[in-house]
PDB file of N, CA and C in Angstrom:
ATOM      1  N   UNK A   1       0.835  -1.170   0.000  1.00  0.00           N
ATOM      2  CA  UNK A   1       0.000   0.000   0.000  1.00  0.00           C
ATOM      3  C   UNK A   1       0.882   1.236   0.000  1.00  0.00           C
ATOM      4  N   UNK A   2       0.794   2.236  -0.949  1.00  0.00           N
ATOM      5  CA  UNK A   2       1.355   3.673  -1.262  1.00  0.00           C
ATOM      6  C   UNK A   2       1.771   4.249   0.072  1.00  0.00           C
ATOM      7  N   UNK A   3       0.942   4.273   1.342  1.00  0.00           N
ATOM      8  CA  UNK A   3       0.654   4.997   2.331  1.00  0.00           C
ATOM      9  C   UNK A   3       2.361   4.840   3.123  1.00  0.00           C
ATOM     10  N   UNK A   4       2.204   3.400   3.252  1.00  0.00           N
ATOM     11  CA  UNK A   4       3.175   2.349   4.009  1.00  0.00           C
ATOM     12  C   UNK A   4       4.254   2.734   3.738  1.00  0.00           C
ATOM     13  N   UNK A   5       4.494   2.564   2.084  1.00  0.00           N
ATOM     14  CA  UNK A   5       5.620   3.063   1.388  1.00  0.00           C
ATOM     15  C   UNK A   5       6.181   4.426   1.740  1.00  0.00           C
ATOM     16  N   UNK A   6       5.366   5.542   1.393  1.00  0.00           N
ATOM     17  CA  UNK A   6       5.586   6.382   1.942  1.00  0.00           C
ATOM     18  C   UNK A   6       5.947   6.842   3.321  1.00  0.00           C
ATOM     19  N   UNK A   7       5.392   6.172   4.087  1.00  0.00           N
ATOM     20  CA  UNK A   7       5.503   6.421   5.731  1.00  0.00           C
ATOM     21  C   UNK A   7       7.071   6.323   5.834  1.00  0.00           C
ATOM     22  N   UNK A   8       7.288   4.625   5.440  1.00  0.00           N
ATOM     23  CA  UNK A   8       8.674   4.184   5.919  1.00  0.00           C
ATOM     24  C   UNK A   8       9.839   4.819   4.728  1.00  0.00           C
ATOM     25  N   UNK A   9       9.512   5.335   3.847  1.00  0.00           N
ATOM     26  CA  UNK A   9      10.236   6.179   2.811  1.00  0.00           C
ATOM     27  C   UNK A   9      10.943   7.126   3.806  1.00  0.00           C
ATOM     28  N   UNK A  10       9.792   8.304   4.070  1.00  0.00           N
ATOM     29  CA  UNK A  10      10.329   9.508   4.592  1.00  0.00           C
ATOM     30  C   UNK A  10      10.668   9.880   6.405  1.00  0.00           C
ATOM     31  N   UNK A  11      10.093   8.985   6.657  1.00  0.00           N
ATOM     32  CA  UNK A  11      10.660   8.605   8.128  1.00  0.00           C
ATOM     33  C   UNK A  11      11.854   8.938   8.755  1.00  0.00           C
ATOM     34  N   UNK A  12      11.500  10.318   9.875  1.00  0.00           N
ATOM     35  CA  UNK A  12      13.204  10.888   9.918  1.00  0.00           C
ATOM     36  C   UNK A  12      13.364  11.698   8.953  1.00  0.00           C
ATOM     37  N   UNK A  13      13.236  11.680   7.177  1.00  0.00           N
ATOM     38  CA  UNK A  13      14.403  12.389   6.835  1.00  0.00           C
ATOM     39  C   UNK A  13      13.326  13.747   6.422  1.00  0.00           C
ATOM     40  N   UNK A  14      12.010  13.216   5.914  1.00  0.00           N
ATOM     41  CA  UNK A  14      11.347  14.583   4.910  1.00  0.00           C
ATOM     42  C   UNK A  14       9.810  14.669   5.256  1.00  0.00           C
ATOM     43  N   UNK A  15       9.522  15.105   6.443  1.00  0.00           N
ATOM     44  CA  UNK A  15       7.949  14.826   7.022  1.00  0.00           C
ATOM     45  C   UNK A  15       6.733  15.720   6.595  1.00  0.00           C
ATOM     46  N   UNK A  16       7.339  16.809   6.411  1.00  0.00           N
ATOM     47  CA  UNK A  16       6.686  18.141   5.568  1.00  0.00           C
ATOM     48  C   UNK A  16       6.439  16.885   3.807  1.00  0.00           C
ATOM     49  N   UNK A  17       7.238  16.307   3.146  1.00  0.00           N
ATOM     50  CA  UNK A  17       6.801  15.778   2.087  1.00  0.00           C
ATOM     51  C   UNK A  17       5.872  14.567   2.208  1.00  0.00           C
ATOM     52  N   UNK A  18       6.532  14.075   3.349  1.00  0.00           N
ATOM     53  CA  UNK A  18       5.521  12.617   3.546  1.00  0.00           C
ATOM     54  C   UNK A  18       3.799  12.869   4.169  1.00  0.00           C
ATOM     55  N   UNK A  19       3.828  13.987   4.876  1.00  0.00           N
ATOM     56  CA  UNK A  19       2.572  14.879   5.287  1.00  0.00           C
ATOM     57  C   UNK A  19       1.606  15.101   4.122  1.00  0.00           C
ATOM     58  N   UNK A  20       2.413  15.956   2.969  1.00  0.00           N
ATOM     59  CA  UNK A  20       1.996  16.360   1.866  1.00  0.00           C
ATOM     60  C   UNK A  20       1.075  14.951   0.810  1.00  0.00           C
ATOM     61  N   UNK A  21       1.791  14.023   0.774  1.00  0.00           N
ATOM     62  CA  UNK A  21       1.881  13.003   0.341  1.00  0.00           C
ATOM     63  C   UNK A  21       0.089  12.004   0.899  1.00  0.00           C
ATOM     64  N   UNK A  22       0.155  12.142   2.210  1.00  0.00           N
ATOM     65  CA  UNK A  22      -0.583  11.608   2.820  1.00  0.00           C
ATOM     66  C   UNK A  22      -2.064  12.522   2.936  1.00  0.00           C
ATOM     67  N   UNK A  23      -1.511  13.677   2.835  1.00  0.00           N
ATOM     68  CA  UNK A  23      -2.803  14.537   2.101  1.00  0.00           C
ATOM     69  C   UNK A  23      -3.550  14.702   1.476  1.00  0.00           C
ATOM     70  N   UNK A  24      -2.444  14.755   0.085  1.00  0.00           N
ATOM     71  CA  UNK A  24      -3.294  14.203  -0.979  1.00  0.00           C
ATOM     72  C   UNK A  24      -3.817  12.917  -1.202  1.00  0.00           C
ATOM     73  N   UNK A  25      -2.963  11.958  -0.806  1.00  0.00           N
ATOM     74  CA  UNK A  25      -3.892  10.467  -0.291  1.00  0.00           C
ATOM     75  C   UNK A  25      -5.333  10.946   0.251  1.00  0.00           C
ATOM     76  N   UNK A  26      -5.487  11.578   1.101  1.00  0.00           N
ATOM     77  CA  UNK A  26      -6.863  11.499   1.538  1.00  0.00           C
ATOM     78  C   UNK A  26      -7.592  12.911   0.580  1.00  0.00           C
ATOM     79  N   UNK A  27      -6.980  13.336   0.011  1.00  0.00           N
ATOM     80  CA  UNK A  27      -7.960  14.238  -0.848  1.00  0.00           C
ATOM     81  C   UNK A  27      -8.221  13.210  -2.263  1.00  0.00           C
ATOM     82  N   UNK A  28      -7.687  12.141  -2.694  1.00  0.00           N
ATOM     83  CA  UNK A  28      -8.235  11.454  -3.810  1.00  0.00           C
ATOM     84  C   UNK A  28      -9.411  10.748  -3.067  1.00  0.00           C
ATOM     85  N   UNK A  29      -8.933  10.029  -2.119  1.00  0.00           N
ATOM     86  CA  UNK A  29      -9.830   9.251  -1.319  1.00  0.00           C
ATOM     87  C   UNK A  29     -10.859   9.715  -1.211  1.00  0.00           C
ATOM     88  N   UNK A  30     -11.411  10.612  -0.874  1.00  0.00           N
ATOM     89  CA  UNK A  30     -12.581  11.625  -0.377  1.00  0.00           C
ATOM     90  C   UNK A  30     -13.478  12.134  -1.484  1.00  0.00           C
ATOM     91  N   UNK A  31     -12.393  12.401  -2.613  1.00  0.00           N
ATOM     92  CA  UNK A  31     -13.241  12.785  -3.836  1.00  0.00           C
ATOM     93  C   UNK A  31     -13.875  11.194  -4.236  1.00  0.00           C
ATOM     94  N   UNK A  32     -13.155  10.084  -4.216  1.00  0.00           N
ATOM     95  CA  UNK A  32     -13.888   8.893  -4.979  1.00  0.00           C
ATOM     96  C   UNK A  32     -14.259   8.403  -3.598  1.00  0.00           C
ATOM     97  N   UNK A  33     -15.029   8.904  -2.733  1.00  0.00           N
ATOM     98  CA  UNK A  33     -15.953   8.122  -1.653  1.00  0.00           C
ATOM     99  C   UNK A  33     -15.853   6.918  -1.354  1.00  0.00           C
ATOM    100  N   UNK A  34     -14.039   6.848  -1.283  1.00  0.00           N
ATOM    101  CA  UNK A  34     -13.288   5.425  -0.596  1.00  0.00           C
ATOM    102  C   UNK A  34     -13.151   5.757   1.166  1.00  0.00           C
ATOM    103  N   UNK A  35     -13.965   5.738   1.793  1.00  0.00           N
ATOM    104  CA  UNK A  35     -14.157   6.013   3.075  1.00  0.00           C
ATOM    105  C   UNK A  35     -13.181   4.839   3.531  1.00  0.00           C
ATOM    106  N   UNK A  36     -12.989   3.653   3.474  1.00  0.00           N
ATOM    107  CA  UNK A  36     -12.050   2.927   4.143  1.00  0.00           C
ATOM    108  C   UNK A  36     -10.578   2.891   4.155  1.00  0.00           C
ATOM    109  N   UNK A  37     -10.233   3.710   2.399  1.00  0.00           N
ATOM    110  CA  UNK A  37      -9.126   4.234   1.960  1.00  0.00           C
ATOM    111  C   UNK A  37      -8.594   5.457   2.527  1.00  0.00           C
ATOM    112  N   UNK A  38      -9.866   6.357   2.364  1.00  0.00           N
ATOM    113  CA  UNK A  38      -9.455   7.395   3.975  1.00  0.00           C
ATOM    114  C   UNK A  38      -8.779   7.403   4.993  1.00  0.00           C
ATOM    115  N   UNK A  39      -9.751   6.552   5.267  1.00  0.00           N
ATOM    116  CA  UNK A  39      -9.191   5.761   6.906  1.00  0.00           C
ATOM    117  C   UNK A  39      -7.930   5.546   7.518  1.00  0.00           C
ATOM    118  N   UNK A  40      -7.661   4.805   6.387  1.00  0.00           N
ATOM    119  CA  UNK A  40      -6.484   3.984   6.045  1.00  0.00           C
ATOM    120  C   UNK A  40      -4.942   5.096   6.398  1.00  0.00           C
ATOM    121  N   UNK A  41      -5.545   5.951   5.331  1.00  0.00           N
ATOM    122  CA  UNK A  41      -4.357   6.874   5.523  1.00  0.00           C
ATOM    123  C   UNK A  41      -4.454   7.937   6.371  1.00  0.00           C
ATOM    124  N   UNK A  42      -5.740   8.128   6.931  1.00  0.00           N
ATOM    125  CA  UNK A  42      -5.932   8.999   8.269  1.00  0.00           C
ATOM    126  C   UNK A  42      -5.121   8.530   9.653  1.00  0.00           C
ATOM    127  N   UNK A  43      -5.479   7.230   9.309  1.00  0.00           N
ATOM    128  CA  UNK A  43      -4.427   6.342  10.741  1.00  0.00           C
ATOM    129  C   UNK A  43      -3.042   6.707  10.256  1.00  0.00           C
ATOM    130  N   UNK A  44      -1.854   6.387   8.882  1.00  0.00           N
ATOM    131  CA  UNK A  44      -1.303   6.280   8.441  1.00  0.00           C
ATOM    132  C   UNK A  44      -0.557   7.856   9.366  1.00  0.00           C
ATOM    133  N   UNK A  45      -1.247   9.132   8.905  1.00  0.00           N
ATOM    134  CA  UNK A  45      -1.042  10.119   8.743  1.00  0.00           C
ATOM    135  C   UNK A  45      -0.965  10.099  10.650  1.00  0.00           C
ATOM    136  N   UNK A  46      -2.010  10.019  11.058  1.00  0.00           N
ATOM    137  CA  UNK A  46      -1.732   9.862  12.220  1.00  0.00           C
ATOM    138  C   UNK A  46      -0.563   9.486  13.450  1.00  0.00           C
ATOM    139  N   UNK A  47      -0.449   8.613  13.339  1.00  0.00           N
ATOM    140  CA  UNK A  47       0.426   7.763  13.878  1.00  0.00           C
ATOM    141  C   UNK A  47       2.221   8.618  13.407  1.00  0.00           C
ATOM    142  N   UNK A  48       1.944   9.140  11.983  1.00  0.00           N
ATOM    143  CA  UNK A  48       3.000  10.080  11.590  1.00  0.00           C
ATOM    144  C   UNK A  48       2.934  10.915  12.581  1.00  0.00           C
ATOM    145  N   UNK A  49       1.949  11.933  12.678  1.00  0.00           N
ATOM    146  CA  UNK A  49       2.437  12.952  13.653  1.00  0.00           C
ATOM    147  C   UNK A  49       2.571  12.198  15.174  1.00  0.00           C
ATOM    148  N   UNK A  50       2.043  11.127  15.165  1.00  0.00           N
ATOM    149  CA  UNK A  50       2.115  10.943  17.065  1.00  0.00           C
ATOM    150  C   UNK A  50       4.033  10.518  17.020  1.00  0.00           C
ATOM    151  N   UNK A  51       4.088  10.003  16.251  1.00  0.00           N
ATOM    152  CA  UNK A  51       6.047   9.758  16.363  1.00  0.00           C
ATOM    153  C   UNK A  51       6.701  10.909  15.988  1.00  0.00           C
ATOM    154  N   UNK A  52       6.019  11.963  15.693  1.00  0.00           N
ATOM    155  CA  UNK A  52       6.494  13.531  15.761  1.00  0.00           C
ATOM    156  C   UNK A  52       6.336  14.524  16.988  1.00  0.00           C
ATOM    157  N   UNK A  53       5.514  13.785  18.155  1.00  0.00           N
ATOM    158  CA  UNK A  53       4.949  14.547  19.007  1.00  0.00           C
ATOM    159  C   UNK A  53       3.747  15.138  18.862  1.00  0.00           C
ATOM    160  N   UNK A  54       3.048  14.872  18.158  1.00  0.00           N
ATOM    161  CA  UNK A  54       1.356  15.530  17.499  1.00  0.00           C
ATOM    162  C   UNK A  54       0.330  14.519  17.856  1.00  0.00           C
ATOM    163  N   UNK A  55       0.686  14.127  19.662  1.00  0.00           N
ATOM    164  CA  UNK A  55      -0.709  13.447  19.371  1.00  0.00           C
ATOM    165  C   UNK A  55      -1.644  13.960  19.724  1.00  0.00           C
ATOM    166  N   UNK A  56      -2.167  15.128  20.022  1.00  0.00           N
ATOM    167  CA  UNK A  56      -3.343  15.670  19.527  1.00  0.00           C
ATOM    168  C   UNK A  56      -4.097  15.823  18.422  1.00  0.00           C
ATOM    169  N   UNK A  57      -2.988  16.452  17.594  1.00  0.00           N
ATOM    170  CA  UNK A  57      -3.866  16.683  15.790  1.00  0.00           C
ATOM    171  C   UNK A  57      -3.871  14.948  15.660  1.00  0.00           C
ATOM    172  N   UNK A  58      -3.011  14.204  15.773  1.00  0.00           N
ATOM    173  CA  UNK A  58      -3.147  12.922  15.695  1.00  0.00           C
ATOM    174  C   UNK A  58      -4.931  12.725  16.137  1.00  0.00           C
ATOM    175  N   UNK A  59      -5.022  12.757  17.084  1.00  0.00           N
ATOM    176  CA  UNK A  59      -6.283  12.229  17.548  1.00  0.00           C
ATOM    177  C   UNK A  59      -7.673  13.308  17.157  1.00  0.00           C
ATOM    178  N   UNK A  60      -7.231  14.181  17.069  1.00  0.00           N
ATOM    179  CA  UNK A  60      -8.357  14.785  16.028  1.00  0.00           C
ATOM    180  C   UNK A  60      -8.789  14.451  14.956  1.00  0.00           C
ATOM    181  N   UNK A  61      -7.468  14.035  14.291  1.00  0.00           N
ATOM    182  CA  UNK A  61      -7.726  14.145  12.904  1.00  0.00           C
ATOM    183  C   UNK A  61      -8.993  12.386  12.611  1.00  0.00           C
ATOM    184  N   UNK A  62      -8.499  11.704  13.589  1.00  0.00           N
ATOM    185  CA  UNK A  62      -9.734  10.769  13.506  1.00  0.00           C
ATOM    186  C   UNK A  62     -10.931  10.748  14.271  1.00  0.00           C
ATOM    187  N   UNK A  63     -10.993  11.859  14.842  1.00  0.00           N
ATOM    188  CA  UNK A  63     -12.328  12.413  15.880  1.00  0.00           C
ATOM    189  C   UNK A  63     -13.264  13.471  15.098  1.00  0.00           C
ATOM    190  N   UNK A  64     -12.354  14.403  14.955  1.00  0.00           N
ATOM    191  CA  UNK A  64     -13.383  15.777  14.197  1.00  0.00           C
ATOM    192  C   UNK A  64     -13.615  15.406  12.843  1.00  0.00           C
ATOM    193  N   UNK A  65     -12.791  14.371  11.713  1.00  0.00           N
ATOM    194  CA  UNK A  65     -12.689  14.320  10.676  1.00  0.00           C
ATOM    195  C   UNK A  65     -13.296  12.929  10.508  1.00  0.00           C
ATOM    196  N   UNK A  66     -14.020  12.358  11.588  1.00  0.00           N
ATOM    197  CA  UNK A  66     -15.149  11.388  11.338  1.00  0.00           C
ATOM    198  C   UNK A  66     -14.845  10.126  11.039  1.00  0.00           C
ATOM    199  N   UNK A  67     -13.316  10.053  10.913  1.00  0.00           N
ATOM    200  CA  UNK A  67     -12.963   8.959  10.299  1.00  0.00           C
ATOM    201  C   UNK A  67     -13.185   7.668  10.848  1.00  0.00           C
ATOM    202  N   UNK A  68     -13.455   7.759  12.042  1.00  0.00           N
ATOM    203  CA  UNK A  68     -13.645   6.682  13.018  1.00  0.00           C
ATOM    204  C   UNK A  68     -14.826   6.091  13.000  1.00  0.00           C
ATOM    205  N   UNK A  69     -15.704   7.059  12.745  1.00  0.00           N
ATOM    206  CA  UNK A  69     -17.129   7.185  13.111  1.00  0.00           C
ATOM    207  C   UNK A  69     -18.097   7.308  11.840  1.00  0.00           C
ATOM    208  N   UNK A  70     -17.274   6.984  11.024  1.00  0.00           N
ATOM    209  CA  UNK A  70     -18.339   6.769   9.720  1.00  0.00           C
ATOM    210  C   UNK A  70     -18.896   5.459   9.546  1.00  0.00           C
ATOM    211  N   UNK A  71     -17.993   4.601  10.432  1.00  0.00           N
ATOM    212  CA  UNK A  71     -18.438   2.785  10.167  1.00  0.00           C
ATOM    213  C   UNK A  71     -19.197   2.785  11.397  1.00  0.00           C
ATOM    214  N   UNK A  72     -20.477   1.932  10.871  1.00  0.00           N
ATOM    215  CA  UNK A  72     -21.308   1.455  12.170  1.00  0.00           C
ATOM    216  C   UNK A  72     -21.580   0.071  12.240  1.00  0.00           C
ATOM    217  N   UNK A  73     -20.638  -0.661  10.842  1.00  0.00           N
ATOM    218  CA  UNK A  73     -20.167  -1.908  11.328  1.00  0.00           C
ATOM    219  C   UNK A  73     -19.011  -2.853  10.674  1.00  0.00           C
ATOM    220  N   UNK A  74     -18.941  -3.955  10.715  1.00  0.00           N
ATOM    221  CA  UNK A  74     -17.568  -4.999  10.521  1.00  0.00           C
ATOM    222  C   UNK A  74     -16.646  -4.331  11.272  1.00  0.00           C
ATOM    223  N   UNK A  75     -16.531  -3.584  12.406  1.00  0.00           N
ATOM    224  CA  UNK A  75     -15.083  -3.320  13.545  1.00  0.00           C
ATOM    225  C   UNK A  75     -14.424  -4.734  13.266  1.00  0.00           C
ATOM    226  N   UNK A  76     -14.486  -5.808  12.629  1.00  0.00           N
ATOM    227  CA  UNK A  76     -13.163  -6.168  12.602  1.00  0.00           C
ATOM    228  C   UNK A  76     -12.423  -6.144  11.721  1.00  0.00           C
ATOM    229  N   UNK A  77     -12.815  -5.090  10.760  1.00  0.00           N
ATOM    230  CA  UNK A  77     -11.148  -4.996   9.758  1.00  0.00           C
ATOM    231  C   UNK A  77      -9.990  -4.833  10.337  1.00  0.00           C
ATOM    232  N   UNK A  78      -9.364  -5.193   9.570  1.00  0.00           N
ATOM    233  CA  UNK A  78      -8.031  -4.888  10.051  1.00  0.00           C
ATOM    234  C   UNK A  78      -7.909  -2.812  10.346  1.00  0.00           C
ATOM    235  N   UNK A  79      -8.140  -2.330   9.440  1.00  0.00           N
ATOM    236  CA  UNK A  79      -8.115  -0.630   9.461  1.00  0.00           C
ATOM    237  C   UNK A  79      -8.881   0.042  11.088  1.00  0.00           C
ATOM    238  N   UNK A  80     -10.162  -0.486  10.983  1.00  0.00           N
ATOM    239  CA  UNK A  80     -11.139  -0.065  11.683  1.00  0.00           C
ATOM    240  C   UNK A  80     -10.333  -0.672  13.456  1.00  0.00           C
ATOM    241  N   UNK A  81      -9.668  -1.877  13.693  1.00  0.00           N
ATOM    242  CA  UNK A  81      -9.188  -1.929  14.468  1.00  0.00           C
ATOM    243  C   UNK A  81      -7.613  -1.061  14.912  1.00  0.00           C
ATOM    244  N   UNK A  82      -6.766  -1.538  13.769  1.00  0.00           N
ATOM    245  CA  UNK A  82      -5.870  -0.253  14.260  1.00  0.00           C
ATOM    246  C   UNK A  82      -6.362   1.309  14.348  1.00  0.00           C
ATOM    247  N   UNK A  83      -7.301   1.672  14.040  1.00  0.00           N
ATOM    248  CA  UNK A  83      -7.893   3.120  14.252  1.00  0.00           C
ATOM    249  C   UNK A  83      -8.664   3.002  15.790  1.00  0.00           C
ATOM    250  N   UNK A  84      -9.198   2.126  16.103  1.00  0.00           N
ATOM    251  CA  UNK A  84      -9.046   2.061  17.230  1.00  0.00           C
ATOM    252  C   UNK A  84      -8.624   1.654  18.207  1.00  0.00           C
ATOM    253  N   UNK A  85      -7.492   1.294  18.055  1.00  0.00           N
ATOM    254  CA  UNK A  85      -5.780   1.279  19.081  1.00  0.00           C
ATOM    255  C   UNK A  85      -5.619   2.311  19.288  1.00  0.00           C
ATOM    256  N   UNK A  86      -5.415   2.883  17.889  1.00  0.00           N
ATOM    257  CA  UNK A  86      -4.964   4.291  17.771  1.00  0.00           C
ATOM    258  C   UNK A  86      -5.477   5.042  18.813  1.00  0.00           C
ATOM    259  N   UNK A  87      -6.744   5.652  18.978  1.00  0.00           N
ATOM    260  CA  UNK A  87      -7.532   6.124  19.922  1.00  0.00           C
ATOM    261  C   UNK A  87      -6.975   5.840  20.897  1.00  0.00           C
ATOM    262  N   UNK A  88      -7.283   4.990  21.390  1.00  0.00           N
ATOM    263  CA  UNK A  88      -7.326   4.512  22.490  1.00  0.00           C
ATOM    264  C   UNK A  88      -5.558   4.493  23.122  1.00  0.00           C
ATOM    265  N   UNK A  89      -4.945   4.665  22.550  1.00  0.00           N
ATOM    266  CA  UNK A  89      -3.671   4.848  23.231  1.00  0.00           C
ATOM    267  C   UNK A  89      -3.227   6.278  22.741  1.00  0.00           C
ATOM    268  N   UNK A  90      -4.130   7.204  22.594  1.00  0.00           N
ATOM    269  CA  UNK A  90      -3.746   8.853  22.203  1.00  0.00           C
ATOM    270  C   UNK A  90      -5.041   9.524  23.447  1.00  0.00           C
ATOM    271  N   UNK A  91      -5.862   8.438  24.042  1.00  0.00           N
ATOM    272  CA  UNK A  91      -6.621   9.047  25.275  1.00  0.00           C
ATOM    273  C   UNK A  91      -5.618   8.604  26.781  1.00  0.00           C
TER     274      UNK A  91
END
């Protein structure tokens, strides 16, 4: 997955690009109403800033930006569960 790639690409060296990167990931996503693809890289993006010290926007960004809370079911994907790890270890 692009996201992954990217994550462990710029890791340390270029976070302003890998940010950028993960942005536009979720601005294609959003335009083609891939809500799980979102997700995907909302955690992705996430978890970026929490190993930057951002775990707030970290945890916003899957609180105010719904990402969590658009599924009201199958919690057992794989996505839908690391998004809520995620949470849950940024409360």
């Amino acid at each position: 997955m692009k996201e992954k790639t990217v994550q462990e690409r710029y890791r340390g060296k270029n976070e302003e690009e890998a940010e950028r990167c993960f942005q536009q990931a979720r601005r294609v996503a959003r335009q083609q109403k891939a809500k799980s693809l979102e997700l995907r890289v909302a955690v992705s993006l996430g978890q970026s800033w929490a190993a930057q010290g951002k775990e707030k926007e970290a945890y916003l960004l899957l609180i105010l930006n719904k990402g969590y809370r658009w599924f009201t079911e199958r919690f057992d994907t794989e996505d839908l569960q690391e998004a809520k790890t995620m949470l849950e270890e940024l409360t």
